[in-house]
C-alpha atoms as a PDB file:
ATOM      1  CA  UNK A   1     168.786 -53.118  88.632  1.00  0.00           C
ATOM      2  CA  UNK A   2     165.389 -52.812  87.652  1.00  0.00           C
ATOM      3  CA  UNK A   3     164.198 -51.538  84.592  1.00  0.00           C
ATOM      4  CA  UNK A   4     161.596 -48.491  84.919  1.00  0.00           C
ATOM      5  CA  UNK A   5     158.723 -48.544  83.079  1.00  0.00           C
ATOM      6  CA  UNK A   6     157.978 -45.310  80.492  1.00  0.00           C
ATOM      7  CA  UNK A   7     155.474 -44.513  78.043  1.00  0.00           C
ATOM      8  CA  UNK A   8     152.666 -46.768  76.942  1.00  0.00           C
ATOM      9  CA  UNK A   9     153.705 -49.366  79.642  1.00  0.00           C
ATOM     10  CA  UNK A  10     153.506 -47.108  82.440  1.00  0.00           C
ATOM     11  CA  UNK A  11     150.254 -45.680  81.146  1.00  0.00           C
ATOM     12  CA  UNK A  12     148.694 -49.342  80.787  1.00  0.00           C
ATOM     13  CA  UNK A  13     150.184 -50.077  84.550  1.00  0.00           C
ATOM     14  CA  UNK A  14     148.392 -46.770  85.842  1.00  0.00           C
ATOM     15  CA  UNK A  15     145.168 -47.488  83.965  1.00  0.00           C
ATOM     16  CA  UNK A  16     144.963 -50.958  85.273  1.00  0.00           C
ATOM     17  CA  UNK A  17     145.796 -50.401  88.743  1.00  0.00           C
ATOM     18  CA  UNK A  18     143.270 -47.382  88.997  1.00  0.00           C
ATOM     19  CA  UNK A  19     140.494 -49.834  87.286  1.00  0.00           C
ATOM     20  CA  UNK A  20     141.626 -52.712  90.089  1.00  0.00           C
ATOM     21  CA  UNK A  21     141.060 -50.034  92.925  1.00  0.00           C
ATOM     22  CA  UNK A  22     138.118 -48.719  91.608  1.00  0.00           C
ATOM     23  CA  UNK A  23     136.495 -51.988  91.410  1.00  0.00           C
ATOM     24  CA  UNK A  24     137.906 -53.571  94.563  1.00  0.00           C
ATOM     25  CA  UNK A  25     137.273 -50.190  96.638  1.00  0.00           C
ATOM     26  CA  UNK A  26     135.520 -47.927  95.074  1.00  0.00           C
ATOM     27  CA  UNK A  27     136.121 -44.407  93.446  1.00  0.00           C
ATOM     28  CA  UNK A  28     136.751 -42.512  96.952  1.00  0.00           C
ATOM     29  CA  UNK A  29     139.914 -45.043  97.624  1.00  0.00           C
ATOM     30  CA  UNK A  30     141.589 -43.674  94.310  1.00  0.00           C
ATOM     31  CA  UNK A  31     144.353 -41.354  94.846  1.00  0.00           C
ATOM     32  CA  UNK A  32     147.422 -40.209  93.641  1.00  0.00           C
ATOM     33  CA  UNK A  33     149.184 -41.130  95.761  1.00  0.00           C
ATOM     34  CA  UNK A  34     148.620 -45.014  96.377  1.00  0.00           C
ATOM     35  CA  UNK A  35     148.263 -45.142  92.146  1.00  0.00           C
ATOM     36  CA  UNK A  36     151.496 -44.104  92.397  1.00  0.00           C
ATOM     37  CA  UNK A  37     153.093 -46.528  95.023  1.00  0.00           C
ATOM     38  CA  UNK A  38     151.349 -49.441  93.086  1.00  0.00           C
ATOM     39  CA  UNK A  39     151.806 -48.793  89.548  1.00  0.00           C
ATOM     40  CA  UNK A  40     155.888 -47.648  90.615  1.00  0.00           C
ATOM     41  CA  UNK A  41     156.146 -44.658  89.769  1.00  0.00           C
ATOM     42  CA  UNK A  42     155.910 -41.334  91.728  1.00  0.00           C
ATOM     43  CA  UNK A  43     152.935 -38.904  92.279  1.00  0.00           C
ATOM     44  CA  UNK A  44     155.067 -36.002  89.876  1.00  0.00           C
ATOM     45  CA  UNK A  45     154.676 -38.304  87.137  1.00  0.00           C
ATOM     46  CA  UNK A  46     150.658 -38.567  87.692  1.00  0.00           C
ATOM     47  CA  UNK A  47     150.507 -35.033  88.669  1.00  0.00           C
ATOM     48  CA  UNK A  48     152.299 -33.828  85.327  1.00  0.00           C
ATOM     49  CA  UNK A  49     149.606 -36.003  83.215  1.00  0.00           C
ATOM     50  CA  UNK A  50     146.369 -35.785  84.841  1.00  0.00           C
ATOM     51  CA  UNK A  51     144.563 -32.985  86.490  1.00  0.00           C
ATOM     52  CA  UNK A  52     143.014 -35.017  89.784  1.00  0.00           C
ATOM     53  CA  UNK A  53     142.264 -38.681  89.795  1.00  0.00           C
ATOM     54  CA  UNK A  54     138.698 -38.302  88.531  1.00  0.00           C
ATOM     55  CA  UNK A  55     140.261 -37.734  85.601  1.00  0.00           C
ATOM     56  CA  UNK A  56     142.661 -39.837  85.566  1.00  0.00           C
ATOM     57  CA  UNK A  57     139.964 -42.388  86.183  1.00  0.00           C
ATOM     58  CA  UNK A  58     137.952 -41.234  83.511  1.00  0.00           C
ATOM     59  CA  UNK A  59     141.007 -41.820  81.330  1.00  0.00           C
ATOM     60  CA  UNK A  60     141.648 -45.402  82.557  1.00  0.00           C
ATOM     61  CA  UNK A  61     137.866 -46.219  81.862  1.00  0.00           C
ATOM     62  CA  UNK A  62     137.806 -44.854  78.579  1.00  0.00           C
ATOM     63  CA  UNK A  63     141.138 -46.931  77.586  1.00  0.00           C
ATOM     64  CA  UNK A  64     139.312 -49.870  78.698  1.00  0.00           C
ATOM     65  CA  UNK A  65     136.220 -49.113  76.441  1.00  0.00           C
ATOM     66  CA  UNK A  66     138.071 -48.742  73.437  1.00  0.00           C
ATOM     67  CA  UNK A  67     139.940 -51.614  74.527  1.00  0.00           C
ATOM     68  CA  UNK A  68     136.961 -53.664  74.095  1.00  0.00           C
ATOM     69  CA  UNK A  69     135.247 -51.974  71.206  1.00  0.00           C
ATOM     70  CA  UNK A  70     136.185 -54.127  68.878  1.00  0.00           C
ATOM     71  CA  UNK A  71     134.834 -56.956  70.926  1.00  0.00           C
ATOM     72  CA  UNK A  72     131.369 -55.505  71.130  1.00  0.00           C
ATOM     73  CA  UNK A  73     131.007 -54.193  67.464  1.00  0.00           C
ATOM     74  CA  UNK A  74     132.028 -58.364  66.731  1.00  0.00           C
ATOM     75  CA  UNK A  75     129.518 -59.817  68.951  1.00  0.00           C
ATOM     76  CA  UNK A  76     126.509 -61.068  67.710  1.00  0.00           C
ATOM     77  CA  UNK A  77     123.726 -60.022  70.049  1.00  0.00           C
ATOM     78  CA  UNK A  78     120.728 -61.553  67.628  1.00  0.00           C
ATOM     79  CA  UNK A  79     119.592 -64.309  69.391  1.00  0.00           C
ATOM     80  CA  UNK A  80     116.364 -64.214  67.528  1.00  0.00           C
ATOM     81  CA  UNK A  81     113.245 -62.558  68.528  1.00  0.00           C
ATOM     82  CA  UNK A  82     112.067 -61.319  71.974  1.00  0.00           C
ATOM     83  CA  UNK A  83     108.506 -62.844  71.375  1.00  0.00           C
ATOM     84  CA  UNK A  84     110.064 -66.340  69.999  1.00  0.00           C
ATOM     85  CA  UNK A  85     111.482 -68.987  71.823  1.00  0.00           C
END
């Protein structure tokens, strides 16, 4: 039997497939219902969290940004001036 996903692991499946469709597709392919068939879950579940998918997307883009925060407040982006070489 296979083990269902809950919690923070369904929420990171949901996030990423709406990201994947939403780059692969576009915003207007993004609905509840085919988040729901590929993350393997059911629309209820989506429906209970998020008020449409724009804001579910919103939500899955934000996750990403904090994701990566730390990666961009690391990065050095001094690569000396814009009038040297």
């Amino acid at each position: 039997m296979a083990t269902r996903k809950t919690g923070d692991d369904l929420t990171n499946v949901i996030f990423s497939v709406t990201r994947d469709i939403m780059a692969a597709e576009g915003y207007q392919a993004v609905t509840f219902a085919r988040i729901a068939r590929e993350s393997g879950t059911s629309r209820t579940v989506l429906y209970r969290r998020w008020s449409s998918p724009f804001a579910l997307m919103t939500e899955a883009i934000q996750a990403k940004a904090h994701e990566v925060q730390g990666t961009l407040v690391d990065a050095d982006f001094n690569t000396g001036s814009l009038r040297g070489t």
